[in-house]
C-alpha atoms as a PDB file:
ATOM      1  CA  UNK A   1      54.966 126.608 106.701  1.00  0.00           C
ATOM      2  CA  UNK A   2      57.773 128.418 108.910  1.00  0.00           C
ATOM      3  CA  UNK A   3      55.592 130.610 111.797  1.00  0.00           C
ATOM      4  CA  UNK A   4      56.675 131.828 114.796  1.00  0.00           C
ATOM      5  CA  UNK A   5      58.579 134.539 116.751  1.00  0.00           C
ATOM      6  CA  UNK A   6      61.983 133.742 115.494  1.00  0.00           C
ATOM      7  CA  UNK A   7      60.752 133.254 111.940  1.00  0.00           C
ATOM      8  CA  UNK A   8      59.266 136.936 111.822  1.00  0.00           C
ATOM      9  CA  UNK A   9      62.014 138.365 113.282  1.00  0.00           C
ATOM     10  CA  UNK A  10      64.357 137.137 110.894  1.00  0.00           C
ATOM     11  CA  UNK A  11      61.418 137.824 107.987  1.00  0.00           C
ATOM     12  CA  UNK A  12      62.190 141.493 108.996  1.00  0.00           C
ATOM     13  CA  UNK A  13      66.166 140.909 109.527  1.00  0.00           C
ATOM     14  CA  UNK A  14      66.267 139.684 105.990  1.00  0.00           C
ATOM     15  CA  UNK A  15      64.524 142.538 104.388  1.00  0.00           C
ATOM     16  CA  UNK A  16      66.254 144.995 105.809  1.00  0.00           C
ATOM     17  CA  UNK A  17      69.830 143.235 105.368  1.00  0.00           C
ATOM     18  CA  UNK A  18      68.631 143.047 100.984  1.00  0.00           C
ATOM     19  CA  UNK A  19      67.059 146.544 101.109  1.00  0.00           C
ATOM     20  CA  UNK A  20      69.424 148.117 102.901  1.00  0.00           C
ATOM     21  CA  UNK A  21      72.567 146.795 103.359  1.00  0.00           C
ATOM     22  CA  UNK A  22      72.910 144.739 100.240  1.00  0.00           C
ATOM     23  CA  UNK A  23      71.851 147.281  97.940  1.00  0.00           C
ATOM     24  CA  UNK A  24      74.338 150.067  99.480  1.00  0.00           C
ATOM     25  CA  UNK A  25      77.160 147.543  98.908  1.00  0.00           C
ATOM     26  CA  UNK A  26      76.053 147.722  95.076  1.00  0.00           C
ATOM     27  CA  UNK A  27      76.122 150.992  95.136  1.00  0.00           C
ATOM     28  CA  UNK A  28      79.174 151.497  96.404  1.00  0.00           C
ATOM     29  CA  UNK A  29      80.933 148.527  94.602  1.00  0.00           C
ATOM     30  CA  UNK A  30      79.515 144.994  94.956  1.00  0.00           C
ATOM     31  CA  UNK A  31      77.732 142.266  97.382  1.00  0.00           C
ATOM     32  CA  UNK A  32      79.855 140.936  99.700  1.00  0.00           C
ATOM     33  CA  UNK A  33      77.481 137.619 100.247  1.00  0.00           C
ATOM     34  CA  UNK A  34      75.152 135.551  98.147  1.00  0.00           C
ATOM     35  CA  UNK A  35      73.904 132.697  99.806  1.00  0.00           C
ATOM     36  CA  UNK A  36      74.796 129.637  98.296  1.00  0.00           C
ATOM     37  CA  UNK A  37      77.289 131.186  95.741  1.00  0.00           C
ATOM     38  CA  UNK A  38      79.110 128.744  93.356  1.00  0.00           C
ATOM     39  CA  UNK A  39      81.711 129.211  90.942  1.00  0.00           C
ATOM     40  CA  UNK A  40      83.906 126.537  89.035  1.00  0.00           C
ATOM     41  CA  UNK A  41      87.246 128.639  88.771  1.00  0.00           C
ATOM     42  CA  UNK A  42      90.517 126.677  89.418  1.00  0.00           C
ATOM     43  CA  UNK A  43      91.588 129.720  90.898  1.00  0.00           C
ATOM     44  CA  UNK A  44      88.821 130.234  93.577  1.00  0.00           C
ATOM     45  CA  UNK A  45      87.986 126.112  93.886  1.00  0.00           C
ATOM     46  CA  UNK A  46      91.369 125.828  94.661  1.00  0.00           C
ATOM     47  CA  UNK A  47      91.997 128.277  97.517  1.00  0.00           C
ATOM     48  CA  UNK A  48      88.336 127.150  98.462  1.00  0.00           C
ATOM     49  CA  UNK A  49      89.194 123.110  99.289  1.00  0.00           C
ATOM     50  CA  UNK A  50      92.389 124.507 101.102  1.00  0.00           C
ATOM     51  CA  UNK A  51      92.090 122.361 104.937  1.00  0.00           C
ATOM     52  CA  UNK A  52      92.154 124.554 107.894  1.00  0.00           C
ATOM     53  CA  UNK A  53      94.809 123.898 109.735  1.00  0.00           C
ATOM     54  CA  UNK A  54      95.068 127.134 111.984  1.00  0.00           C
ATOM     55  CA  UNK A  55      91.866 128.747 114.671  1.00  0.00           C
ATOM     56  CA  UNK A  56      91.287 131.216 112.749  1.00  0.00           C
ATOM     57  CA  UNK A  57      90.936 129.284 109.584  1.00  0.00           C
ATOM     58  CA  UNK A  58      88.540 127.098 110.923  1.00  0.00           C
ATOM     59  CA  UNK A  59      86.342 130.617 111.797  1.00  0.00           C
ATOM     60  CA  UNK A  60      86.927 132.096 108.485  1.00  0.00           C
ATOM     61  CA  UNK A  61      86.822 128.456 105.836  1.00  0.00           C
ATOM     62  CA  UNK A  62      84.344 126.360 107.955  1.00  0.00           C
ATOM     63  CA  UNK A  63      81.969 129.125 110.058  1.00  0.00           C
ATOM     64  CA  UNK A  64      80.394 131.003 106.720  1.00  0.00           C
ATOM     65  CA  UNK A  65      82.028 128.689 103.603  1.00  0.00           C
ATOM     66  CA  UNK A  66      78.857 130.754 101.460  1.00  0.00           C
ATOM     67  CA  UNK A  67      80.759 133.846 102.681  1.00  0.00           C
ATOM     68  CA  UNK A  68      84.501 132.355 102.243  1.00  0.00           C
ATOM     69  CA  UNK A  69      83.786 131.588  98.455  1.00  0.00           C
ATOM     70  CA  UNK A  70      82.203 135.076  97.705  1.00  0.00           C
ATOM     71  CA  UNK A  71      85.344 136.441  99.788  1.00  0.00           C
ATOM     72  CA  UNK A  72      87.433 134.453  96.937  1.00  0.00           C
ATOM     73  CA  UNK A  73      85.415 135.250  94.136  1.00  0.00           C
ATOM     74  CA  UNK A  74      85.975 139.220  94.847  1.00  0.00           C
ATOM     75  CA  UNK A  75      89.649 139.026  95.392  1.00  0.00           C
ATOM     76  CA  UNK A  76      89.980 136.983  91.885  1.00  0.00           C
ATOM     77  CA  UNK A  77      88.556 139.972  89.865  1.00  0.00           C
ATOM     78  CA  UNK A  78      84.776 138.419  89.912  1.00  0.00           C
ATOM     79  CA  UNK A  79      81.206 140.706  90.574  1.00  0.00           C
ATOM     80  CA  UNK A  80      78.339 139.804  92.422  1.00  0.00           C
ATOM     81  CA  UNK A  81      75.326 141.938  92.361  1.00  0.00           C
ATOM     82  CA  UNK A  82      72.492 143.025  94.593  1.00  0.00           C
ATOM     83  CA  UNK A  83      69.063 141.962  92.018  1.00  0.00           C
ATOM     84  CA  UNK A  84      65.739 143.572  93.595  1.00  0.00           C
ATOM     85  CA  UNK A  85      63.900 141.085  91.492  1.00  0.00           C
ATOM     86  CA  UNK A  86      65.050 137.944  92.368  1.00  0.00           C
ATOM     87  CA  UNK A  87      63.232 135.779  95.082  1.00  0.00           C
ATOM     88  CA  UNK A  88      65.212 133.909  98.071  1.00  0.00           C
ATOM     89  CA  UNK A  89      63.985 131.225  99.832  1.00  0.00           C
ATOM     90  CA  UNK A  90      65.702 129.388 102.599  1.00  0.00           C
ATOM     91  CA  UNK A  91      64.624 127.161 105.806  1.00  0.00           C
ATOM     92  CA  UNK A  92      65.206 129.583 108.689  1.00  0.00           C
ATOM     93  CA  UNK A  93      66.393 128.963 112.290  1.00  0.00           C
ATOM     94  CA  UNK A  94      62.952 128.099 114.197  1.00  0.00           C
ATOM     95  CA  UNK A  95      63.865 128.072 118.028  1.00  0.00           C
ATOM     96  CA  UNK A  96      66.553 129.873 119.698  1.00  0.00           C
ATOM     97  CA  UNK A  97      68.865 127.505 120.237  1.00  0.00           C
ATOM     98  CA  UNK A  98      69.446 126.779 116.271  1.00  0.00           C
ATOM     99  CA  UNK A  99      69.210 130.589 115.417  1.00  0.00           C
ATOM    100  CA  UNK A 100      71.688 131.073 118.928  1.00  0.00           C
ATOM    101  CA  UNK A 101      74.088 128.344 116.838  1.00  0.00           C
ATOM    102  CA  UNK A 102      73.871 130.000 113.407  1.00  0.00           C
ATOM    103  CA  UNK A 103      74.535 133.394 114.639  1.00  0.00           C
ATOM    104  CA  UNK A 104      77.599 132.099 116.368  1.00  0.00           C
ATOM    105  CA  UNK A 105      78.761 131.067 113.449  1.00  0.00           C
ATOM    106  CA  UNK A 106      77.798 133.934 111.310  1.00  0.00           C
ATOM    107  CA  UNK A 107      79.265 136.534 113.407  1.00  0.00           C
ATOM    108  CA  UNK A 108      83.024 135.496 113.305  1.00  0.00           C
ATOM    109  CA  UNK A 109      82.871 133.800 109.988  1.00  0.00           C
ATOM    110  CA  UNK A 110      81.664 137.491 108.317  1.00  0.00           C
ATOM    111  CA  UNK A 111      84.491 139.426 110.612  1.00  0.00           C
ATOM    112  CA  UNK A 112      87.091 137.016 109.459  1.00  0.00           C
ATOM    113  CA  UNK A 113      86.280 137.469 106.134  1.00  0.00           C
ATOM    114  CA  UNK A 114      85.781 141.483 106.078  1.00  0.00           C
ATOM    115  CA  UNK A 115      89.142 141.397 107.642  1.00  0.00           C
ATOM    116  CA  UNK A 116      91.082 139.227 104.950  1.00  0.00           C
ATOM    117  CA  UNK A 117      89.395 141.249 102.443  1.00  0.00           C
ATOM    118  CA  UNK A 118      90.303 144.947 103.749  1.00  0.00           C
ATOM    119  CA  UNK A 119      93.791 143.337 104.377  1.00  0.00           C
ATOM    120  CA  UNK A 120      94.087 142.573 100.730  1.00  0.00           C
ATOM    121  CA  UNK A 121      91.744 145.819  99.241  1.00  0.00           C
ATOM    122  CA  UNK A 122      94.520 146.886  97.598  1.00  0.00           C
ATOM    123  CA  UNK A 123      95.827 144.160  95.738  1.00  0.00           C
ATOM    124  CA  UNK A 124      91.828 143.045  95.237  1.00  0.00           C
ATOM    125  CA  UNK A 125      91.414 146.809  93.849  1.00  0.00           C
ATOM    126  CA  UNK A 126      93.561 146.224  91.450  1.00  0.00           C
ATOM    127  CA  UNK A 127      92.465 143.170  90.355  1.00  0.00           C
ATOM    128  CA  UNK A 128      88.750 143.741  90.794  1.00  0.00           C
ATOM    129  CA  UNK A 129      87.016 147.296  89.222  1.00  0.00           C
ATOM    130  CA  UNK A 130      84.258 147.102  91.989  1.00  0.00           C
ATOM    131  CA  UNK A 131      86.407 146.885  94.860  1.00  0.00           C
ATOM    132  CA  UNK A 132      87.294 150.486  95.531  1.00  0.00           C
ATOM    133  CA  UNK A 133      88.720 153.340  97.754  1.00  0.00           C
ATOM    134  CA  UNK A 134      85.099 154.682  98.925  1.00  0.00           C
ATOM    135  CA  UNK A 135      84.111 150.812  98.686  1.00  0.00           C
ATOM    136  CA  UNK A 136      87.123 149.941 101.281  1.00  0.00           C
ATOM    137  CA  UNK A 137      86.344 152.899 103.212  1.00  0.00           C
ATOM    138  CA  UNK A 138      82.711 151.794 103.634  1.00  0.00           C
ATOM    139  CA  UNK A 139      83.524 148.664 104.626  1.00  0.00           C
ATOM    140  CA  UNK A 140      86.229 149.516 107.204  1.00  0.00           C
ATOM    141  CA  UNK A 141      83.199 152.095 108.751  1.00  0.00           C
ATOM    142  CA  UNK A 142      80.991 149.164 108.265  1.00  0.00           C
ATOM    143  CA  UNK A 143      83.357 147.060 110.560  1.00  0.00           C
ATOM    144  CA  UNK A 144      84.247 149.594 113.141  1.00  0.00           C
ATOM    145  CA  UNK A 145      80.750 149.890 113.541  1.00  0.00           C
ATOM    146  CA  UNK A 146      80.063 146.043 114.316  1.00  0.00           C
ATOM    147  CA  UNK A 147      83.546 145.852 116.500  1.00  0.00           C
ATOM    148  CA  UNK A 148      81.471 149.189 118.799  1.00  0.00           C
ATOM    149  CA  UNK A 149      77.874 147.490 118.497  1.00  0.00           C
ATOM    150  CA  UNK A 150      78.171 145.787 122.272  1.00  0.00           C
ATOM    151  CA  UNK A 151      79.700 148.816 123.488  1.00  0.00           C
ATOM    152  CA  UNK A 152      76.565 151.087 121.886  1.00  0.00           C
ATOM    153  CA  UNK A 153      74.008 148.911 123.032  1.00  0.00           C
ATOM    154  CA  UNK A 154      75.045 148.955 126.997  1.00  0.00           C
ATOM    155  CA  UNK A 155      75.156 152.251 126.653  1.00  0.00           C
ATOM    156  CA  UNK A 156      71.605 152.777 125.356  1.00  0.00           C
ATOM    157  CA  UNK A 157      70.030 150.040 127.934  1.00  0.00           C
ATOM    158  CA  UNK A 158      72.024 152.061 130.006  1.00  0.00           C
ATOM    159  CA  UNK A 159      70.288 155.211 129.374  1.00  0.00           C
ATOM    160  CA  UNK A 160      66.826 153.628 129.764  1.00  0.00           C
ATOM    161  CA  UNK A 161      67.886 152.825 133.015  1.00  0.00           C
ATOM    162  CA  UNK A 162      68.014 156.651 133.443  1.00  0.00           C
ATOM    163  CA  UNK A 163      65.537 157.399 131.928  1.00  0.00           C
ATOM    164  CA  UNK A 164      63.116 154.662 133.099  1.00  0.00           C
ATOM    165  CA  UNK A 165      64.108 154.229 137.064  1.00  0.00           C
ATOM    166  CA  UNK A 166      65.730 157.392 137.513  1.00  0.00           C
ATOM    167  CA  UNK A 167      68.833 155.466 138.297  1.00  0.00           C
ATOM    168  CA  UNK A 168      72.167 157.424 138.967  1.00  0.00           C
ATOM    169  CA  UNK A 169      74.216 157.363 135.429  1.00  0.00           C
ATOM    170  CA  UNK A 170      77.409 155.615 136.871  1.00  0.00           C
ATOM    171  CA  UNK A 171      75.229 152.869 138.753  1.00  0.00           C
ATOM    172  CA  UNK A 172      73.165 152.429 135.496  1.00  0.00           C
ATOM    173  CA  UNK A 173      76.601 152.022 132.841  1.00  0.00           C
ATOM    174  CA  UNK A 174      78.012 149.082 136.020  1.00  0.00           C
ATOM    175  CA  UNK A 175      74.640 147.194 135.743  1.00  0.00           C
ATOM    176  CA  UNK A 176      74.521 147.568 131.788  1.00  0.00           C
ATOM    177  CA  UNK A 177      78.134 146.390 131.629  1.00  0.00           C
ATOM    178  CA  UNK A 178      77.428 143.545 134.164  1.00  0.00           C
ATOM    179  CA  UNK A 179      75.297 141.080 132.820  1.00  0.00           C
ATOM    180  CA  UNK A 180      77.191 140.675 129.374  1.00  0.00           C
ATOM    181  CA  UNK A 181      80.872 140.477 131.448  1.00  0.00           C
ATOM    182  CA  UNK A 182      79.277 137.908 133.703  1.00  0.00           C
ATOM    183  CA  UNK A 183      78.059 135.799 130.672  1.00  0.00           C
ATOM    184  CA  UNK A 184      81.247 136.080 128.534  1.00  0.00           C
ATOM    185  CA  UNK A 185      83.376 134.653 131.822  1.00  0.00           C
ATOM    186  CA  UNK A 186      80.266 131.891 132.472  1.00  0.00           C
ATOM    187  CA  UNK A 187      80.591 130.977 128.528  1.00  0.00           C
ATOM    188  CA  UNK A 188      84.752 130.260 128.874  1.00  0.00           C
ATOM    189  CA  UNK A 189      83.189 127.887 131.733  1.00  0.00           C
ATOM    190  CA  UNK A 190      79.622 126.220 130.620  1.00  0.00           C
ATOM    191  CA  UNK A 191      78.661 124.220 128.094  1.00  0.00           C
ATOM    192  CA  UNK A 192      77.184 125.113 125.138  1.00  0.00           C
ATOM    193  CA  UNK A 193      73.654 124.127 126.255  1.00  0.00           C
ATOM    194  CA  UNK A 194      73.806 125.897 129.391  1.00  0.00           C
ATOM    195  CA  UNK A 195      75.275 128.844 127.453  1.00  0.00           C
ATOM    196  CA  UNK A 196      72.270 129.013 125.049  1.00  0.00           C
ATOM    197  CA  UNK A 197      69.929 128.468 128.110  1.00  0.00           C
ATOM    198  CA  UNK A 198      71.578 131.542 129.495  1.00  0.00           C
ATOM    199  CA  UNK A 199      71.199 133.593 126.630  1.00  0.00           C
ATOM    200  CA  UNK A 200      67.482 132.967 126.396  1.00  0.00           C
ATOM    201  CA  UNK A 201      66.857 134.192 129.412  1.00  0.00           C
ATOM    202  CA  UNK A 202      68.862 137.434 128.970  1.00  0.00           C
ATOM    203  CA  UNK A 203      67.091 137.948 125.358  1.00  0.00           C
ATOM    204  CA  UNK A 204      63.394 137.526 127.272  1.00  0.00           C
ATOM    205  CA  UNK A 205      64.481 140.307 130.209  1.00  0.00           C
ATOM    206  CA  UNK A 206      66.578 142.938 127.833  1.00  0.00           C
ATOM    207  CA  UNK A 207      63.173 142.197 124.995  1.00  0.00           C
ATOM    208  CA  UNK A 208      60.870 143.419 128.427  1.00  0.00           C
ATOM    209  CA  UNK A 209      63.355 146.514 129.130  1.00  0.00           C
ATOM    210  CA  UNK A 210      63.483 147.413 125.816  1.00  0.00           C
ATOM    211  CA  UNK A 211      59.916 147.014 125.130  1.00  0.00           C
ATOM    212  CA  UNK A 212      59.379 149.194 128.681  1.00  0.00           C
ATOM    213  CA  UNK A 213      62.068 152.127 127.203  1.00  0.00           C
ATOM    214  CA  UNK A 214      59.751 152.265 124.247  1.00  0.00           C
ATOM    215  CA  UNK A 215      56.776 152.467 125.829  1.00  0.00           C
ATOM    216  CA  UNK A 216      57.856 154.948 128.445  1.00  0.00           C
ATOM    217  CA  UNK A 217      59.317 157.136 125.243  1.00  0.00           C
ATOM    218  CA  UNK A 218      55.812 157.273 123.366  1.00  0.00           C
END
């Protein structure tokens, strides 16, 4: 039986990722991910065995290839739908280091893929009923968003620095901003070990701030 920290968080990740975002993506046209999807169309088996021969194929075919396919599946004309019924089960990430790995994966690999898709929405809405204008639009918010994520999240550990220590606002944006420059230049350097190592640490002090910011809130 999975138990432990990571597992609940990413109990909770998962249910809000199906009741949220997956079922406002069937709203507005279809799912852009099923785990596991499989489909036996020349067309998209085809495109889907092509080898990677440039960096960013290697994010986009060999980071997320349960993402790739349902990428392929969309721009051939094919639907995949959101079910509230169904049941999922899958062996998650127990330690940080694995669930570190998979989200570094993840992260590009979806990215890559929005981006090949909005680059082809209009051949793909022609193609594919489900794929369309509000759908696109949705999606490009829905990426804009995850491109200004880092930038919204120093600036809200940034105001619980105000808000917390009384800090002066143009000390507390430098010493949001710091700690996430100095680990992007250390990860261009360290290993990948040493970079997850790194990373835990951070996660345990910005879990204690954020934890503090709540508690000082309520």
């Amino acid at each position: 039986m999975l138990e432990g920290p990571m597992v609940w968080y990413q109990k909770f990740e998962y249910a809000v990722g199906h009741w949220l975002q997956k079922t406002a993506e069937h709203v507005f046209g279809c799912v852009l991910l099923f785990r596991g999807a499989a489909l036996m169309d020349d067309n998209v088996m085809k495109r889907y065995t092509t080898k990677a021969t440039e960096a960013s194929h290697y994010v986009q075919y060999d980071q997320g290839e349960d993402r790739w396919l349902c990428t392929l599946m969309l721009q051939q004309g094919w639907r995949v739908e959101y079910n509230a019924a169904s049941d999922a089960y899958t062996n998650a990430p127990q330690d940080f280091k694995e669930f570190y790995n998979q989200r570094r994966r993840w992260g590009p690999s979806t990215m890559a893929n929005t981006i090949d898709l909005l680059g082809s929405g209009e051949l793909t809405s022609q193609r594919n009923s489900s794929i369309s204008k509000p759908y696109i639009l949705y999606q490009i918010i829905s990426m804009a968003a995850s491109i200004l994520g880092p930038a919204t999240v120093c600036l809200m550990i940034s105001g619980s620095f105000v808000f917390i220590f009384n800090m002066d606002e143009n000390f507390a944006l430098a010493l949001a901003i710091a700690p996430p420059t100095v680990y992007l230049i250390l990860c261009f350097k360290l290993k990948s070990d040493t970079q997850i190592t790194i990373a835990a640490i951070m996660s345990i002090f910005y879990a204690f701030l954020m934890a503090g910011t709540i508690l000082s809130i309520i």
